[in-house]
Structures are given as structure tokens and as C-alpha cells.
N, C-alpha and C. Protein backbone atom coordinates (compact mmCIF):
# COMPACT_ATOMS: atom_id res chain seq x y z
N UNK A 1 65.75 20.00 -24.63
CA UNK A 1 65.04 21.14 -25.21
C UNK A 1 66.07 22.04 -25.89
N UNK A 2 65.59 22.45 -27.09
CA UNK A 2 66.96 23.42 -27.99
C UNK A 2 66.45 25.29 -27.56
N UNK A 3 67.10 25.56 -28.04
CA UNK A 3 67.21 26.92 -27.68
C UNK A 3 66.34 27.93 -28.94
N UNK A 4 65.86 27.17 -29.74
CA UNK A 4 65.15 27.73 -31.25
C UNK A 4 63.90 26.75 -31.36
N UNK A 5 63.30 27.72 -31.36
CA UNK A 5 61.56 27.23 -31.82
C UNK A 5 61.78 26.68 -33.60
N UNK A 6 61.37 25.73 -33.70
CA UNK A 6 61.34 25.06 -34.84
C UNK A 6 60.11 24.54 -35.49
N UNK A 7 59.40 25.74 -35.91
CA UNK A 7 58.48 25.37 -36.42
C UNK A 7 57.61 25.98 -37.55
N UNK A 8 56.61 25.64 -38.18
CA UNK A 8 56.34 26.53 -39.19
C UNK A 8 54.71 26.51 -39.56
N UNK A 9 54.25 27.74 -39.26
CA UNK A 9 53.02 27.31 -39.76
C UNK A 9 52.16 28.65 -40.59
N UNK A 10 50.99 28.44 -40.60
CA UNK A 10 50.60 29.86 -41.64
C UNK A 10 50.36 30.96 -40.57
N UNK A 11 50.54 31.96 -40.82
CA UNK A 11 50.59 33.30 -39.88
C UNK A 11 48.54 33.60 -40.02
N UNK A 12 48.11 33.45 -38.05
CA UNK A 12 47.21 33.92 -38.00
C UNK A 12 47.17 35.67 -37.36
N UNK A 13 46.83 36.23 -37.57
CA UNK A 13 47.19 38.31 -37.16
C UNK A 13 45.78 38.70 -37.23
N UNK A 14 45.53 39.76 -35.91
CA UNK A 14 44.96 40.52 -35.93
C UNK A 14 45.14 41.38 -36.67
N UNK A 15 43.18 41.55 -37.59
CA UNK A 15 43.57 42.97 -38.81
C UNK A 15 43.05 43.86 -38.38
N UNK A 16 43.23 45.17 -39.11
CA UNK A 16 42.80 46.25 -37.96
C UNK A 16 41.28 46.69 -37.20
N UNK A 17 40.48 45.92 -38.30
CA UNK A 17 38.97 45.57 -37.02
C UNK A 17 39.12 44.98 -35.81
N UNK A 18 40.37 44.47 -35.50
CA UNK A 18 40.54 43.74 -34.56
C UNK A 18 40.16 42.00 -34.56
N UNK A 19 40.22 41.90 -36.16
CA UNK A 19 39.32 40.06 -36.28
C UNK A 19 41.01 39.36 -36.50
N UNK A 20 40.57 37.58 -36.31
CA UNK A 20 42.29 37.47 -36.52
C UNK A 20 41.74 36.49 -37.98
N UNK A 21 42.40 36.58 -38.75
CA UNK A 21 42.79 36.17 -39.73
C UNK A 21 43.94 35.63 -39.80
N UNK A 22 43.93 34.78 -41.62
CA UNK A 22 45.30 34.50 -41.60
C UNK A 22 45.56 35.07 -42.89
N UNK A 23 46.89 35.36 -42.13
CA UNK A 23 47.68 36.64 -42.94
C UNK A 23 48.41 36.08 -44.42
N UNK A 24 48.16 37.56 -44.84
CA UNK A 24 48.74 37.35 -46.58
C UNK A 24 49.77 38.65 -46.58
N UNK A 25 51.33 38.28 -47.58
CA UNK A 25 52.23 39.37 -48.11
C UNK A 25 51.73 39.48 -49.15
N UNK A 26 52.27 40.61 -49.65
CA UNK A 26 51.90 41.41 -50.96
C UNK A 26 51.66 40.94 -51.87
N UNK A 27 52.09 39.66 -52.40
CA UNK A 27 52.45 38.78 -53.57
C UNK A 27 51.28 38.06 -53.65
N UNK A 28 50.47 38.15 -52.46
CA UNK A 28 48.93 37.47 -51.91
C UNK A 28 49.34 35.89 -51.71
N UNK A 29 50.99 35.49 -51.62
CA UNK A 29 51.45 34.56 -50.56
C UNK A 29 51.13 34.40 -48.84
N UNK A 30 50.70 33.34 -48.39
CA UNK A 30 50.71 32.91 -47.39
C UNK A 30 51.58 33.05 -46.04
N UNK A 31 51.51 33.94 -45.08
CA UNK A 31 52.52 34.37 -44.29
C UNK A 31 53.04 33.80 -43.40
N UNK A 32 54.13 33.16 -43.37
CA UNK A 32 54.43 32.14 -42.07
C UNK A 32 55.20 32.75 -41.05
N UNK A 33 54.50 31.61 -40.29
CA UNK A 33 54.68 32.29 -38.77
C UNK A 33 55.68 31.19 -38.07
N UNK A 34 57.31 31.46 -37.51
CA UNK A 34 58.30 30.61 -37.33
C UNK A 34 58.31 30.12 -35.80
N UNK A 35 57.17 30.70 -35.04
CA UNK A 35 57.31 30.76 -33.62
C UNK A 35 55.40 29.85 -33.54
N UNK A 36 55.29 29.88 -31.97
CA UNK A 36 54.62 29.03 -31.54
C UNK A 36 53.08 29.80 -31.77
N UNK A 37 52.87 31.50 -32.29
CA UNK A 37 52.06 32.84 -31.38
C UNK A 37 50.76 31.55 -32.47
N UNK A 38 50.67 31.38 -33.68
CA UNK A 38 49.77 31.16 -34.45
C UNK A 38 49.08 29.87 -33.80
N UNK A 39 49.85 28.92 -33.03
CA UNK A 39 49.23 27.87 -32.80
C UNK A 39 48.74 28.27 -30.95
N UNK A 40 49.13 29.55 -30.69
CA UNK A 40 48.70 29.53 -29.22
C UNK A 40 47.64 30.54 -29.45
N UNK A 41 47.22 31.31 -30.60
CA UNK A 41 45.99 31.95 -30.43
C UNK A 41 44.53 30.93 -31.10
N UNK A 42 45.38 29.97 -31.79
CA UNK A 42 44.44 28.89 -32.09
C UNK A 42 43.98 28.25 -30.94
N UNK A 43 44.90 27.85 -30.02
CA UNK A 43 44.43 27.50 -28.74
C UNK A 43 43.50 28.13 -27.87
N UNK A 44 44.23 29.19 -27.69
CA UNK A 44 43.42 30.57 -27.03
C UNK A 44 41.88 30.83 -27.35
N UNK A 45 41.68 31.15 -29.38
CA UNK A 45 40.49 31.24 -29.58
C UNK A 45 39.49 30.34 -30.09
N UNK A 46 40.21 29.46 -30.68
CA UNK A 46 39.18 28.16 -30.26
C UNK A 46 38.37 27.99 -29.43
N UNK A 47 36.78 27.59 -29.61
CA UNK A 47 36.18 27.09 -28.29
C UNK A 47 36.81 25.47 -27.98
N UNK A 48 36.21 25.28 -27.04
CA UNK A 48 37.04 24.06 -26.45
C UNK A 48 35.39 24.19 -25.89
N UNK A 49 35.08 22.70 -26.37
CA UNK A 49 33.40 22.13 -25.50
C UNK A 49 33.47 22.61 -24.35
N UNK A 50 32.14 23.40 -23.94
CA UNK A 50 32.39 22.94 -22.43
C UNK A 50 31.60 21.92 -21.88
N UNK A 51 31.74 21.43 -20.67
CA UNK A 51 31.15 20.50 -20.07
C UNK A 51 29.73 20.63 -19.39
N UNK A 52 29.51 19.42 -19.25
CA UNK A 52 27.95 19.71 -18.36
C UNK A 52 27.70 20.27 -17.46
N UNK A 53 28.89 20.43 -16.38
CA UNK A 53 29.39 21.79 -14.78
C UNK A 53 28.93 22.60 -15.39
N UNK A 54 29.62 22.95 -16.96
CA UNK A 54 29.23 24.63 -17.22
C UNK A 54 28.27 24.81 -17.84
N UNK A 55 27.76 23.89 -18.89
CA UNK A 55 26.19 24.31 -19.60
C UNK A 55 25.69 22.88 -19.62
N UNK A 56 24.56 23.13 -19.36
CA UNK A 56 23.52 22.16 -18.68
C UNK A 56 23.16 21.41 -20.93
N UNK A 57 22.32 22.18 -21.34
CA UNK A 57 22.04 21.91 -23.09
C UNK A 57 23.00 21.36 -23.46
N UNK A 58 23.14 20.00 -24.23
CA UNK A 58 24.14 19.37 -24.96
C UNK A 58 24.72 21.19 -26.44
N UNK A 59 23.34 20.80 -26.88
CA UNK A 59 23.42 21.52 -28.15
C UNK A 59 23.97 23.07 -27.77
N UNK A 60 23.92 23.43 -26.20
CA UNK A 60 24.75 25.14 -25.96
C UNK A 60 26.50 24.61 -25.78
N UNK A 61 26.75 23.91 -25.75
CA UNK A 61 28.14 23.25 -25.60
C UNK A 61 29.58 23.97 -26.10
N UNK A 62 28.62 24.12 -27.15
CA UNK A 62 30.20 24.84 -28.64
C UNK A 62 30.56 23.87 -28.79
N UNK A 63 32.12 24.25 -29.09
CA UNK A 63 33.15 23.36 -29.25
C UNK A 63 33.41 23.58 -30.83
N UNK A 64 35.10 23.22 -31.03
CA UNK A 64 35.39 23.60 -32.07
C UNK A 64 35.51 22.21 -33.06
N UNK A 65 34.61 22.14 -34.27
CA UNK A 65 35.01 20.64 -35.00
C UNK A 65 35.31 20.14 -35.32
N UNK A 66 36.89 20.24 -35.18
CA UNK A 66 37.97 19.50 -35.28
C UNK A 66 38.45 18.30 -33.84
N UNK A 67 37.83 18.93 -33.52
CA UNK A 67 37.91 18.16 -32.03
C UNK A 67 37.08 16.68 -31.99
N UNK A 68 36.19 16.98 -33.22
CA UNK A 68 35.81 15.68 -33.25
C UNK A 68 35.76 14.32 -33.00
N UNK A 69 35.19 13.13 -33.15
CA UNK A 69 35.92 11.85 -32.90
C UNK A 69 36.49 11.31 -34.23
N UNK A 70 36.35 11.96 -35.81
CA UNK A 70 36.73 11.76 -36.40
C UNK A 70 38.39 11.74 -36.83
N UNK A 71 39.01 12.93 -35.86
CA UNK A 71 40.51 13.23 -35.78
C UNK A 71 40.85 13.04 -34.86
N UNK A 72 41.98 12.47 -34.61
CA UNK A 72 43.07 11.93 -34.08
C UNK A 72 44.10 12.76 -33.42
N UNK A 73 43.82 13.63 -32.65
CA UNK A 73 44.51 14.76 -32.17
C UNK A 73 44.05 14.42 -30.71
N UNK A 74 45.85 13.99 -30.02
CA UNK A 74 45.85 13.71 -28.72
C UNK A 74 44.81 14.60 -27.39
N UNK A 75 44.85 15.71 -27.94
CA UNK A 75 44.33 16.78 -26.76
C UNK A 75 43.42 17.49 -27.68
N UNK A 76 42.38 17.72 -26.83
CA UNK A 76 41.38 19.33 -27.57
C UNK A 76 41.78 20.52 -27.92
N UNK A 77 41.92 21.05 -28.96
CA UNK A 77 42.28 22.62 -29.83
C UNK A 77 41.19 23.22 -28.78
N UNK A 78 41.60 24.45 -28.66
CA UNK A 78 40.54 25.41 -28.11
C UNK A 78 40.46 25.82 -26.69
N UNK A 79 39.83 27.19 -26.07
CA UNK A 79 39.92 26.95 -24.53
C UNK A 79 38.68 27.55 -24.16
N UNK A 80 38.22 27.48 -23.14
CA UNK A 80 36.52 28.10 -22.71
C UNK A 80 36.36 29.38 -22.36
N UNK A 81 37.41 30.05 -22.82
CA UNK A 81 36.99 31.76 -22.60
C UNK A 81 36.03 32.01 -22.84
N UNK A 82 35.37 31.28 -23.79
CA UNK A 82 34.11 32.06 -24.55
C UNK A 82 33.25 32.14 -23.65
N UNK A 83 33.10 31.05 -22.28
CA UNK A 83 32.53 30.95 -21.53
C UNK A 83 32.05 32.55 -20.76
N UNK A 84 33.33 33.51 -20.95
CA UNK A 84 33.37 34.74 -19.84
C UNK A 84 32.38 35.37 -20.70
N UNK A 85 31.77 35.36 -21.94
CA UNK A 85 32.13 36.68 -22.74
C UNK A 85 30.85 36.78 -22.30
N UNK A 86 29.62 36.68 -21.76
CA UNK A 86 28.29 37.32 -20.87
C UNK A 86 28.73 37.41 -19.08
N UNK A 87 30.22 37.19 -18.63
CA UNK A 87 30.33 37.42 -17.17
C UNK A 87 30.73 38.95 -17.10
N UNK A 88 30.65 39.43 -15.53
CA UNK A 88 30.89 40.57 -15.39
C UNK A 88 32.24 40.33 -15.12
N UNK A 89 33.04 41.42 -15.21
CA UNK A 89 34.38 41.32 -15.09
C UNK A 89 35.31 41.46 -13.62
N UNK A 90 35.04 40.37 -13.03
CA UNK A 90 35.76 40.54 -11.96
C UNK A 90 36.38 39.39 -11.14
N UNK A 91 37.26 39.49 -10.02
CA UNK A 91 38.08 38.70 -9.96
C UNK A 91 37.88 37.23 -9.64
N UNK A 92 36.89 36.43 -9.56
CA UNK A 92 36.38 35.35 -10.07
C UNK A 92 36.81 35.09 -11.88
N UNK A 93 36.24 35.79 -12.48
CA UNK A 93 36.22 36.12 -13.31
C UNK A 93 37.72 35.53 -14.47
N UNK A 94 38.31 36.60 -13.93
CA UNK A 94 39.98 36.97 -13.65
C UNK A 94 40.45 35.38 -13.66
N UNK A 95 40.33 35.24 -12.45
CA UNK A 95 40.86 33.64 -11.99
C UNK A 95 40.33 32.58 -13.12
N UNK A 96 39.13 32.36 -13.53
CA UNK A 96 38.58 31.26 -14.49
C UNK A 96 39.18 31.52 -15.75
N UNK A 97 39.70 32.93 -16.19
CA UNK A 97 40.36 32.73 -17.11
C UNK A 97 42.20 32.42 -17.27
N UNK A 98 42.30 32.61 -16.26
CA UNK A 98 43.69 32.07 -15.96
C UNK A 98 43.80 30.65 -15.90
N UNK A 99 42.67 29.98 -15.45
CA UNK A 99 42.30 28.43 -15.86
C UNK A 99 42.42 28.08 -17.21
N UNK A 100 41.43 28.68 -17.42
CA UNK A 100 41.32 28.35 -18.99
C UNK A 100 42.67 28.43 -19.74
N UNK A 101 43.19 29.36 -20.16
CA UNK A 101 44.52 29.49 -20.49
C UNK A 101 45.71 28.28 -20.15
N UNK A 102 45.36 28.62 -18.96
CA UNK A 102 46.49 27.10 -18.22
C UNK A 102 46.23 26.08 -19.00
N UNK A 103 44.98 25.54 -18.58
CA UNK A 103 44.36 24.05 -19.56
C UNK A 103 44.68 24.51 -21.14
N UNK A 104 43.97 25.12 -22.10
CA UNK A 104 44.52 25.13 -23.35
C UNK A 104 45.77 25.36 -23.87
N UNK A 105 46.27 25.36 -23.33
CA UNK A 105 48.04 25.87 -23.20
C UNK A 105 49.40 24.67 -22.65
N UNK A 106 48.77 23.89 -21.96
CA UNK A 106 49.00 22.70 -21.53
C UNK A 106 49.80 21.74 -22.26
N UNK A 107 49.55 21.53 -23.45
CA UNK A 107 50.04 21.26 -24.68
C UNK A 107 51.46 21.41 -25.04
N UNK A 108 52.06 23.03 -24.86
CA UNK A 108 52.86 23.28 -24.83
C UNK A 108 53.97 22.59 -23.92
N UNK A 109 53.80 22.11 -22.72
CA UNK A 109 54.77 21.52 -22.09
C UNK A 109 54.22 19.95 -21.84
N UNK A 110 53.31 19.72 -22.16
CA UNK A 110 52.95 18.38 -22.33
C UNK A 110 53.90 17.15 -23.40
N UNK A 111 53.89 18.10 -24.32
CA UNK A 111 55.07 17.55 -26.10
C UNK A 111 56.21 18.19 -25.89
N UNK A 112 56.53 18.99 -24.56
CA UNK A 112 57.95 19.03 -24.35
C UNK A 112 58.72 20.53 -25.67
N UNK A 113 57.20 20.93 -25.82
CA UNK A 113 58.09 22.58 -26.84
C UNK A 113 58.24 22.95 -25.51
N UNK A 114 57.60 23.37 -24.18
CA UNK A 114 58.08 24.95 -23.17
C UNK A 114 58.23 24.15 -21.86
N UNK A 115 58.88 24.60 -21.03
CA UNK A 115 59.35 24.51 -19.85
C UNK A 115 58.37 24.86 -19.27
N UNK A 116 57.85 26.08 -18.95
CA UNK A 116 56.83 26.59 -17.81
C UNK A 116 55.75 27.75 -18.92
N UNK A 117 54.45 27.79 -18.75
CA UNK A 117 53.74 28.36 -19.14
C UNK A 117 53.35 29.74 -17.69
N UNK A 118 53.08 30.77 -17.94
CA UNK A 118 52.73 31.90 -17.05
C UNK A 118 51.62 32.71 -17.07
N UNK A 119 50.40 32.74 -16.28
CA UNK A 119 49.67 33.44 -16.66
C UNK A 119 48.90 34.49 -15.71
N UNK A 120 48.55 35.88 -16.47
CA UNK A 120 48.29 36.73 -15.16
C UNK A 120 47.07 37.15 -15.90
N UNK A 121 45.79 37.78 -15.41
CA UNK A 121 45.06 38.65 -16.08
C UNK A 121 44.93 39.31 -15.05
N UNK A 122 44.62 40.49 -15.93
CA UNK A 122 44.12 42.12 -14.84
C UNK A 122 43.26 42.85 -15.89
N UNK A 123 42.81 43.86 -15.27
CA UNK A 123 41.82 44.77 -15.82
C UNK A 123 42.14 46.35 -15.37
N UNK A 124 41.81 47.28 -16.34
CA UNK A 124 42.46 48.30 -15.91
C UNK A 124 41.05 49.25 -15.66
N UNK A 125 39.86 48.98 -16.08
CA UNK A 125 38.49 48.72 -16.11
C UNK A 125 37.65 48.39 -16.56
N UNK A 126 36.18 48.53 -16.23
CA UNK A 126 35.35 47.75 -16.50
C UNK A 126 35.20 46.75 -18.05
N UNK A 127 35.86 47.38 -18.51
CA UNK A 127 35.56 47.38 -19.97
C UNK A 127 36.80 46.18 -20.58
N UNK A 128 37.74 46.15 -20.13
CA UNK A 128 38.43 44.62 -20.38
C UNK A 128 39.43 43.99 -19.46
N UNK A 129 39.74 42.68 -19.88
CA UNK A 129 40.25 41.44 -19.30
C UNK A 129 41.47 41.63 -20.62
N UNK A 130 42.93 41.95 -19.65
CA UNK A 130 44.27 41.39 -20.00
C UNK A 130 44.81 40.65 -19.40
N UNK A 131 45.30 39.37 -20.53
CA UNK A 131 45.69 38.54 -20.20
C UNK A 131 47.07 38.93 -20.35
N UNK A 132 48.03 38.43 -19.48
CA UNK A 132 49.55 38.16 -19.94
C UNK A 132 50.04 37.15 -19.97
N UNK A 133 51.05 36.31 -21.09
CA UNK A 133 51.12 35.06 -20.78
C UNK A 133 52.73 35.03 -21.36
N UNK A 134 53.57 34.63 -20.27
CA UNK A 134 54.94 34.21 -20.60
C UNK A 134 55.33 33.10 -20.68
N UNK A 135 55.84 32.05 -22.11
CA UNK A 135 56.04 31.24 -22.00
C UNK A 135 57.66 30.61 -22.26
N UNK A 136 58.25 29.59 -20.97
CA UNK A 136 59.62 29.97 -21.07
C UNK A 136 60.03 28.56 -21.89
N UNK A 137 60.44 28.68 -22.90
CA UNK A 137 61.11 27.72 -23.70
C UNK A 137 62.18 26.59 -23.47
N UNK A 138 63.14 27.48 -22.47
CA UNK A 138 64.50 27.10 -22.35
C UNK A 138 64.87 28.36 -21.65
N UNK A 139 66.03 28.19 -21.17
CA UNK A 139 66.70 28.92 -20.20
C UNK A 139 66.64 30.00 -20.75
N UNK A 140 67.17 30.17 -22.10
CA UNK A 140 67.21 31.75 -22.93
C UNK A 140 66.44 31.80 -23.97
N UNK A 141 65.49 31.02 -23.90
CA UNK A 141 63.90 31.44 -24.88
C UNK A 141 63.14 31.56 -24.35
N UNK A 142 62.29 32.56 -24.65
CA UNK A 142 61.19 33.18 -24.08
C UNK A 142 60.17 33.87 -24.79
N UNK A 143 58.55 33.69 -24.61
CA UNK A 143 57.77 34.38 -25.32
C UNK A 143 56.80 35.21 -24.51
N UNK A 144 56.61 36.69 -24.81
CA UNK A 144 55.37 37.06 -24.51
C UNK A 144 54.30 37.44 -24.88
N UNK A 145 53.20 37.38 -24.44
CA UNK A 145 51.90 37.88 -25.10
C UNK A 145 51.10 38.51 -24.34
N UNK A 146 50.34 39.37 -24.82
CA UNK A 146 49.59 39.96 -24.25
C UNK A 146 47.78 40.43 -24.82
N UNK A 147 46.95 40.01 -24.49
CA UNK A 147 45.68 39.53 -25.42
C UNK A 147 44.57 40.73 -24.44
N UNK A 148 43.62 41.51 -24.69
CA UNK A 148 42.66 42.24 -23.94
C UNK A 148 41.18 41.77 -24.69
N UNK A 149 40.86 40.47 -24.25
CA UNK A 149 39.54 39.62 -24.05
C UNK A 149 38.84 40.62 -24.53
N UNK A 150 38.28 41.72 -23.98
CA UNK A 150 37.37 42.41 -24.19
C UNK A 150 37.31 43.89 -24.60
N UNK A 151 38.49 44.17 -25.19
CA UNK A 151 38.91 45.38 -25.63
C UNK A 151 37.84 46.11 -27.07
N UNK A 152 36.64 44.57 -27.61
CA UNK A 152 35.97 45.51 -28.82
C UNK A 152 34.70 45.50 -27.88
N UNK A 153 34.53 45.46 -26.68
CA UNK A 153 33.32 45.66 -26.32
C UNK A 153 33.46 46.97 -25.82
N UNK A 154 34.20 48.42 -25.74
CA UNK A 154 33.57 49.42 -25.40
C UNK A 154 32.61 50.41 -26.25
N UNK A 155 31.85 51.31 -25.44
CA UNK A 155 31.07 51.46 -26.11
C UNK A 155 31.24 52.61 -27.34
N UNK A 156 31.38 52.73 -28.23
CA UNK A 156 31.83 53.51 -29.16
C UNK A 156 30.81 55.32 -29.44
């Protein structure tokens, strides 16, 4: 494992509605992103099917369509948070999304980019789910993130 993330892809960013997009510089060029954050919020916000345990309706399933059987992509893009977004927020709750995360994230040390993936969520109240997620690269690489699930649901 090297000590430099080597990689390149188009920069996805939260804009200030809070939606994530992918980002443009001034020149209305394409913004690249040299680190892993663009392909781990793809992970992150992706749905990822869920299964029959969790929804009974084929057609309530989701899932994102790339995941298809048409592509050739070892593992599923996406993770089942979406699952929380009608749960109440609590430490059940908490815990299933620390699952989720784990599983869509998996990837990362599966193809040998990260050493150990880390994940905590807490709530400071009712109103959202922070996730924290440290992921350790190599002895002296390291990433953090920090995501609040439910930070556009208060009430305005």
C-alpha cells in the first residue's frame, strides 16, 4: 500500500441547498477530485437494493441502475441508508446505519485502497444522524468525514 491516494475522478460537492452535485470551476470545467471523498459519497448515497428482510414489494426495492446485470462491476455502488429516512432516530437506528456504511464502504479495503474503515454515528438531537467515518490508508494516510443524514429535515 503507498502512502498517496492515486486517483482521479470528477468532483461530486455539496451546493449550498445542501444537494450534491458535480462540481464545476469558473471556466465551467469539470472539477476533479484527487482523493477517494467523490467515490465514497457515491457509495454512501447511492441506494443499494434492498432485500426481501427489508421490503417485502419487489418494485419498493430501489436500487441504483447501474447495478444492473448489464454491468460488470464486481460489488454493488450504493448503501441502504435510504432505508432510515421514515425511522425514528434512535439507537437501533444509529447501529443499522453504521452497518450500512460498513457494507458500502467495504470496497475500499476489499481492492486493497484502505487498511481499516471506521465508523461512529451519534445524534446531538432529534433532528439528525452524524455519521463519522475515518478511513486509514496507510500508516500516515488518513481520511475524515463527517455526513449529518438528516440535517435538511428540520423544521424551518
Amino acid at each position: 500500500m503507498t502512502t498517496e491516494i492515486k486517483t482521479i475522478d470528477i468532483a461530486v460537492a455539496q451546493n449550498v441547498e445542501g444537494i450534491y452535485d458535480i462540481s464545476f470551476d469558473d471556466n465551467g470545467d469539470f472539477v476533479r477530485d484527487r482523493s477517494y471523498e467523490t467515490a465514497i459519497r457515491m457509495s454512501l448515497f447511492l441506494d443499494a437494493r434492498a432485500d426481501v428482510s427489508d421490503i417485502k414489494p419487489a418494485e419498493l426495492r430501489r436500487g441504483w441502475w447501474g447495478n444492473g446485470e448489464l454491468y460488470s462491476i464486481p460489488h454493488e455502488i450504493g448503501s441502504k441508508l435510504w432505508l432510515l429516512q421514515q425511522r425514528r432516530n434512535t439507537v437501533k437506528a444509529r447501529n443499522d446505519a453504521i452497518g450500512y456504511v460498513k457494507n458500502c464502504l467495504q470496497w475500499l479495503i476489499d481492492d486493497n485502497h484502505a487498511e481499516k474503515v471506521e465508523i461512529t454515528a451519534s445524534s446531538e438531537d432529534v433532528f439528525d444522524m452524524i455519521l463519522d467515518i475515518k478511513i486509514t490508508y496507510s500508516a500516515d494516510l488518513l481520511e475524515t468525514f463527517r455526513f449529518n443524514l438528516w440535517s435538511n429535515t428540520k423544521e424551518l
